[in-house]
Protein backbone atom coordinates (compact mmCIF):
# COMPACT_ATOMS: atom_id res chain seq x y z
CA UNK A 1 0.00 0.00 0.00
CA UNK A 2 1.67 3.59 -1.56
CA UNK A 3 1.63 6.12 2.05
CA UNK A 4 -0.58 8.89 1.47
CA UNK A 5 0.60 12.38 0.19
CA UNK A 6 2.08 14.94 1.97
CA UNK A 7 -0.69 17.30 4.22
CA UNK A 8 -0.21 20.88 3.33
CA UNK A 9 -2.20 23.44 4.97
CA UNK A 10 -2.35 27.02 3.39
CA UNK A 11 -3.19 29.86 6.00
CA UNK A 12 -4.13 32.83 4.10
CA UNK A 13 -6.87 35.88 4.21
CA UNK A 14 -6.92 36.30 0.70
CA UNK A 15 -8.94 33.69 -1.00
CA UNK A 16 -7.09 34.29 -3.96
CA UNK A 17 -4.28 33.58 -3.06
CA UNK A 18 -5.38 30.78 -0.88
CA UNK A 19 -7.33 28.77 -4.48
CA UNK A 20 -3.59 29.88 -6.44
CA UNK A 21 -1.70 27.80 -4.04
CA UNK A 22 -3.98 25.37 -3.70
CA UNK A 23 -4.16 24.73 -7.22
CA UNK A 24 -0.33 24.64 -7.66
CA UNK A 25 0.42 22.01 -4.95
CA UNK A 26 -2.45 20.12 -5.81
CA UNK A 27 -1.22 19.67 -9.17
CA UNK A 28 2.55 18.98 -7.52
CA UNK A 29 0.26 15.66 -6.19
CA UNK A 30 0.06 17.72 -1.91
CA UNK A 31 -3.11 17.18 -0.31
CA UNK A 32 -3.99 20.57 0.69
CA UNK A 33 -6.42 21.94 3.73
CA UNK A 34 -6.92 25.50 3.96
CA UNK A 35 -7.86 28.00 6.59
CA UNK A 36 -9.21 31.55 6.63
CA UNK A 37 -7.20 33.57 9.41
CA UNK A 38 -4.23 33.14 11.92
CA UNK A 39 -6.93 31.89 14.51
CA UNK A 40 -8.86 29.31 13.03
CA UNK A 41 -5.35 28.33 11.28
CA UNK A 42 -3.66 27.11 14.64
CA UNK A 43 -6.58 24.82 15.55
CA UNK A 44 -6.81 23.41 12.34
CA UNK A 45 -2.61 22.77 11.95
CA UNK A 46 -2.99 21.27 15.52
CA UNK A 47 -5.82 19.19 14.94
CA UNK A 48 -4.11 18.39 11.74
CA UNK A 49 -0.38 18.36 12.68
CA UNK A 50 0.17 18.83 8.81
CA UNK A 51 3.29 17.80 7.04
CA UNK A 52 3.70 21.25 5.73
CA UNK A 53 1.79 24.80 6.81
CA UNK A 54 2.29 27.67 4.31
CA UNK A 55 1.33 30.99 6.60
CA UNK A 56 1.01 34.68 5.58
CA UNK A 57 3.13 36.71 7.30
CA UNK A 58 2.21 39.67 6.32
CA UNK A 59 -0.69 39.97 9.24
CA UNK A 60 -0.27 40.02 12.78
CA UNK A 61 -1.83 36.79 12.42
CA UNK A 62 0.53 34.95 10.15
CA UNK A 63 3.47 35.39 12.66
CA UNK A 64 1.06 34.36 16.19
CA UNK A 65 1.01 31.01 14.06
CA UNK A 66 4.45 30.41 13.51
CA UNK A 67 5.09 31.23 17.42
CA UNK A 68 2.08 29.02 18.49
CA UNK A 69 3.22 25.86 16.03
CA UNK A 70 6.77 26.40 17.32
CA UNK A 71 5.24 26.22 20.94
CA UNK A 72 2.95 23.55 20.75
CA UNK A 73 3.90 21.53 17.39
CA UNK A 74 7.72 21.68 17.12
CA UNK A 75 7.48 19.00 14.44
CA UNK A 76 5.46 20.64 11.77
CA UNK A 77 7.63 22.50 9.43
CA UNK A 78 6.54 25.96 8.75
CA UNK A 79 6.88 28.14 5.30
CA UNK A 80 6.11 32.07 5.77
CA UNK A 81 5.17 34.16 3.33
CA UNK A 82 5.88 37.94 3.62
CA UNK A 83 5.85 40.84 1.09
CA UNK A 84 9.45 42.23 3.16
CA UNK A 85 12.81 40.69 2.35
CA UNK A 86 14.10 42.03 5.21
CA UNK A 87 12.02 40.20 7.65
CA UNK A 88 14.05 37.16 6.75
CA UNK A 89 16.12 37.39 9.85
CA UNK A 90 13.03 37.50 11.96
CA UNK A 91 11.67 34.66 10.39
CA UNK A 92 14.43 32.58 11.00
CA UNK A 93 14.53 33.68 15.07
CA UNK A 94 11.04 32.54 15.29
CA UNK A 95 11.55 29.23 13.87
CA UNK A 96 10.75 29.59 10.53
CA UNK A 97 11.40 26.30 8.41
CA UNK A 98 11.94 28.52 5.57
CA UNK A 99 10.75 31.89 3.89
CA UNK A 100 8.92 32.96 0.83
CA UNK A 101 8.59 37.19 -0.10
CA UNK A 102 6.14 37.87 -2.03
CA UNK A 103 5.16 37.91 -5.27
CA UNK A 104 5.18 35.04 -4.93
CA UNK A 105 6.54 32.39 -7.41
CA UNK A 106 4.61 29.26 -7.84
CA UNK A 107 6.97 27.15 -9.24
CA UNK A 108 9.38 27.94 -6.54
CA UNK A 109 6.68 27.48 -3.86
CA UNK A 110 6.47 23.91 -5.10
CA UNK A 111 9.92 23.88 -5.37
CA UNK A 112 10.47 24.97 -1.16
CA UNK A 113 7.74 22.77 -0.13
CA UNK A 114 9.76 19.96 -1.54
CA UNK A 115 13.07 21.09 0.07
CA UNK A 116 11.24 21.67 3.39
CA UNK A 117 9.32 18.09 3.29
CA UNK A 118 13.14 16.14 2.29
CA UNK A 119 15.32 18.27 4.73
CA UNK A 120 12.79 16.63 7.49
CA UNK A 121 12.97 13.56 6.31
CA UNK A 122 16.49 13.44 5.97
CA UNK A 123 16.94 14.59 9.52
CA UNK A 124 18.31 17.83 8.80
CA UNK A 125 16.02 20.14 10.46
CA UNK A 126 15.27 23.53 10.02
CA UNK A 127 17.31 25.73 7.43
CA UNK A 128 15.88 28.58 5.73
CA UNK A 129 16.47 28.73 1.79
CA UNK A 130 18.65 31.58 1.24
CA UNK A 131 17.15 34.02 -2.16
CA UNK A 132 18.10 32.59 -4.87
CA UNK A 133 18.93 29.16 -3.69
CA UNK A 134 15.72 27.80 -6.53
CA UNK A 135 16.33 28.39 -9.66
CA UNK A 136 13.54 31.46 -10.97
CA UNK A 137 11.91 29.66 -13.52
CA UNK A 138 10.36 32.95 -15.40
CA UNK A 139 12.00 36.00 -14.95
CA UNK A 140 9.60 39.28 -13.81
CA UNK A 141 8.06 40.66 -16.78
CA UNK A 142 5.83 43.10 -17.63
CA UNK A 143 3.84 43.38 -21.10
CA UNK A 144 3.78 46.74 -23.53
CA UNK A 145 1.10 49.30 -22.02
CA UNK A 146 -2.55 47.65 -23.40
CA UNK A 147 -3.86 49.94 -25.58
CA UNK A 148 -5.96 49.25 -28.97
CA UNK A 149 -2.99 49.22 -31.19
CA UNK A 150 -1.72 45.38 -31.58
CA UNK A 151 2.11 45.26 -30.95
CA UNK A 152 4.32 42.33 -31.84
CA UNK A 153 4.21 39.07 -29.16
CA UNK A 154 7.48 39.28 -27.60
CA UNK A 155 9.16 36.15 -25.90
CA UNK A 156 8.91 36.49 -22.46
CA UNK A 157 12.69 36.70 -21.81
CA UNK A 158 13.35 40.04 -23.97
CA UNK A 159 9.90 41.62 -21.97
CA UNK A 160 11.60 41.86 -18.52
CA UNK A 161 11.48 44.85 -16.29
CA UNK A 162 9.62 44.56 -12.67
CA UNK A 163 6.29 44.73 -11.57
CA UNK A 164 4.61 41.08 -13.01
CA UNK A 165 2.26 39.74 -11.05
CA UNK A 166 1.01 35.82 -11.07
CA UNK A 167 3.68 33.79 -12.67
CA UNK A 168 4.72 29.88 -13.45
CA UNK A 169 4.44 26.62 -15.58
CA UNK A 170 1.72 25.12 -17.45
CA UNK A 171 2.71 21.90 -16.34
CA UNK A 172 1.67 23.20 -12.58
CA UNK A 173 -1.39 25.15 -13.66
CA UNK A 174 -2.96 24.93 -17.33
CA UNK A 175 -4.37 27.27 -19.50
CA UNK A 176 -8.11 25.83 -18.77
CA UNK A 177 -7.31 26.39 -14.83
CA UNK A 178 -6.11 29.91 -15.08
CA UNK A 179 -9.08 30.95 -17.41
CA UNK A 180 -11.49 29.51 -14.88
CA UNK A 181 -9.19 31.86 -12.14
CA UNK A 182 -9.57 35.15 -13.63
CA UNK A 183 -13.44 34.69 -14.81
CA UNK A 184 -14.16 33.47 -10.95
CA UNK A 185 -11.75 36.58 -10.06
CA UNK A 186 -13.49 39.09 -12.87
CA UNK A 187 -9.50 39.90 -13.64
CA UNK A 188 -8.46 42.15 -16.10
CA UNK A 189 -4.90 42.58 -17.70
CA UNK A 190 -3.32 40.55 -19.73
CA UNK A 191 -1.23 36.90 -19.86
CA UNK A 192 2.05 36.17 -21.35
CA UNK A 193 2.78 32.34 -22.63
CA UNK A 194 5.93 31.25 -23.89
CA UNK A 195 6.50 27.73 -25.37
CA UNK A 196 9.46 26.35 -27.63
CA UNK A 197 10.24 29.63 -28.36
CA UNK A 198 6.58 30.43 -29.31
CA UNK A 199 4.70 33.13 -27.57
CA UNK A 200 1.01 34.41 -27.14
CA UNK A 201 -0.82 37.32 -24.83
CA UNK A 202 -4.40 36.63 -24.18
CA UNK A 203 -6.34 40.02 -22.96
CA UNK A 204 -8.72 39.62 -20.33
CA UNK A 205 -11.15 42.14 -18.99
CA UNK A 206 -13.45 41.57 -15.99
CA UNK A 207 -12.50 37.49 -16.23
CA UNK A 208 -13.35 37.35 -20.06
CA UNK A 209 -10.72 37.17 -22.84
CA UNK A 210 -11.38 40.05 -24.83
CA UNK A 211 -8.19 39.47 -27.47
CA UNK A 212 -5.94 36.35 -28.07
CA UNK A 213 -2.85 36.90 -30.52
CA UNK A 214 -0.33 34.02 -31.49
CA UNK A 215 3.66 35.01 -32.03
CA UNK A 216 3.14 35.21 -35.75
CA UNK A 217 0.52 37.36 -37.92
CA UNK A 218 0.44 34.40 -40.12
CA UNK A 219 -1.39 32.48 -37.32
CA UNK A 220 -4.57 32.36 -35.93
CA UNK A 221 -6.17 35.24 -33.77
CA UNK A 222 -9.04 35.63 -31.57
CA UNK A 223 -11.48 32.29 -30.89
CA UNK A 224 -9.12 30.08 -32.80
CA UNK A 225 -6.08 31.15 -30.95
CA UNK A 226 -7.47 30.42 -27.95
CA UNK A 227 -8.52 26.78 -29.04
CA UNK A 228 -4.51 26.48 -30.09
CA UNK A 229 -3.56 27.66 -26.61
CA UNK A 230 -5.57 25.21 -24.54
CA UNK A 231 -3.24 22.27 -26.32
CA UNK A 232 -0.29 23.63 -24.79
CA UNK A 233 1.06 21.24 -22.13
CA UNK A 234 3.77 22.93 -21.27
CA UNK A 235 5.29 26.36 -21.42
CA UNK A 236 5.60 29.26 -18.79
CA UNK A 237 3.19 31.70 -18.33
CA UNK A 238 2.99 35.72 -16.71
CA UNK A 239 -0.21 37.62 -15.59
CA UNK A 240 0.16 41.34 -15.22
CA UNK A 241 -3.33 42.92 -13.82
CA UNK A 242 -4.40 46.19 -14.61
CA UNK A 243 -7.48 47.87 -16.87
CA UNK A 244 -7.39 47.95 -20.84
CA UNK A 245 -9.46 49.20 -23.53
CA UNK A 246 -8.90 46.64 -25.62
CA UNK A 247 -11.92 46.28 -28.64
CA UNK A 248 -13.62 42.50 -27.33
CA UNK A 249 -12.76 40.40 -30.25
């Protein structure tokens, strides 16, 4: 009989952010619980003694759990998840297993829960991942201002400058997933895909894809780009919010 997967539960105000993890690990093969708040989080991690608990610590909250777990749970390995480099060293005095600042990157998040769940296993205890110790899968990128002229589809590598929001890999989160994201989310802005040196932007505005445009203006646009995109397996992919008056194709 195979053991069960690894328990991961995500503590996070922001349901959001709460379904992205969730998605990603769950696609990594994680069971994953949730919980709403810092409160209802400890009894649930207690009651749950989870392999792994991924905690926002950018809330009072966030850090009463890490304190609490370390108290009362020494064994369950603890991720937090802060928007401030800088709180790092904190982190690591309160017992952090490791540390995540935000934006976050979901292929690295996989990537840390792993590291966290073998470093336990192994023996080795607690040992926060310095940044930059996981390879960055896709750099931060940012597309042209949207805007109802249609600009060449750049690959994602010559588009970088900072600001990018949701980022990762195909293989952890589809196309089919992320379109049923941003309609439940009403997102607007616009999505980068890169594959085999292919690209493609898909415009969204209030969760619906307004535009779709392929690398090349010999390919197809609109509907039938879309229907090309869902095939892709693989690739990496960047989300940069924001409003656009982009004509609804």
């Amino acid at each position: 009989m195979e053991p069960s997967p690894p328990t991961i539960l995500v503590i996070d105000e922001d349901p959001w952010t709460r379904r992205m993890i969730s998605s990603v690990l769950e696609s990594s093969g994680y069971i994953v619980e949730t919980a709403t708040d810092g409160g209802e989080g400890i009894e649930r991690a207690l009651d749950l003694l989870p392999d792994v608990v991924i905690c926002d610590g950018e809330r009072k909250g966030g850090w009463a759990v890490l304190r609490a777990l370390r108290a009362r749970a020494e064994e369950v390995p603890v991720i937090l998840v802060n928007g401030a480099e800088e709180q790092r060293g904190r982190a690591v005095a309160d017992g952090a297993d490791d540390y995540l600042a935000r934006p976050l990157r979901f292929e690295e998040l996989s990537a840390r829960v792993a590291m966290v769940l073998d470093r336990r296993h192994s023996g080795l205890g607690r040992q926060v991942t310095l940044p930059g110790a996981v390879p960055e899968a896709v750099p931060e990128a940012v597309p042209e201002s949207v805007s109802q002229d249609v600009t060449p589809v750049l690959p994602l590598d010559e588009v970088i400058a900072p600001g990018a929001g949701l980022r990762g890999s195909l293989e952890h989160m589809g196309l089919p997933a992320l379109l049923t994201l941003f309609e439940l989310e009403r997102k607007s802005g616009v999505l980068l895909l890169v594959r085999d040196g292919r690209s493609a932007r898909l415009f969204f505005r209030d969760g619906r894809v307004v535009r779709a445009e392929l690398h090349s203006p010999d390919e197809p646009r609109g509907a039938e780009a879309v229907y090309t995109l869902l095939a892709w397996s693989h690739g990496r992919f960047v989300f940069t919010g924001g409003p656009n008056d982009i004509a609804d194709e």
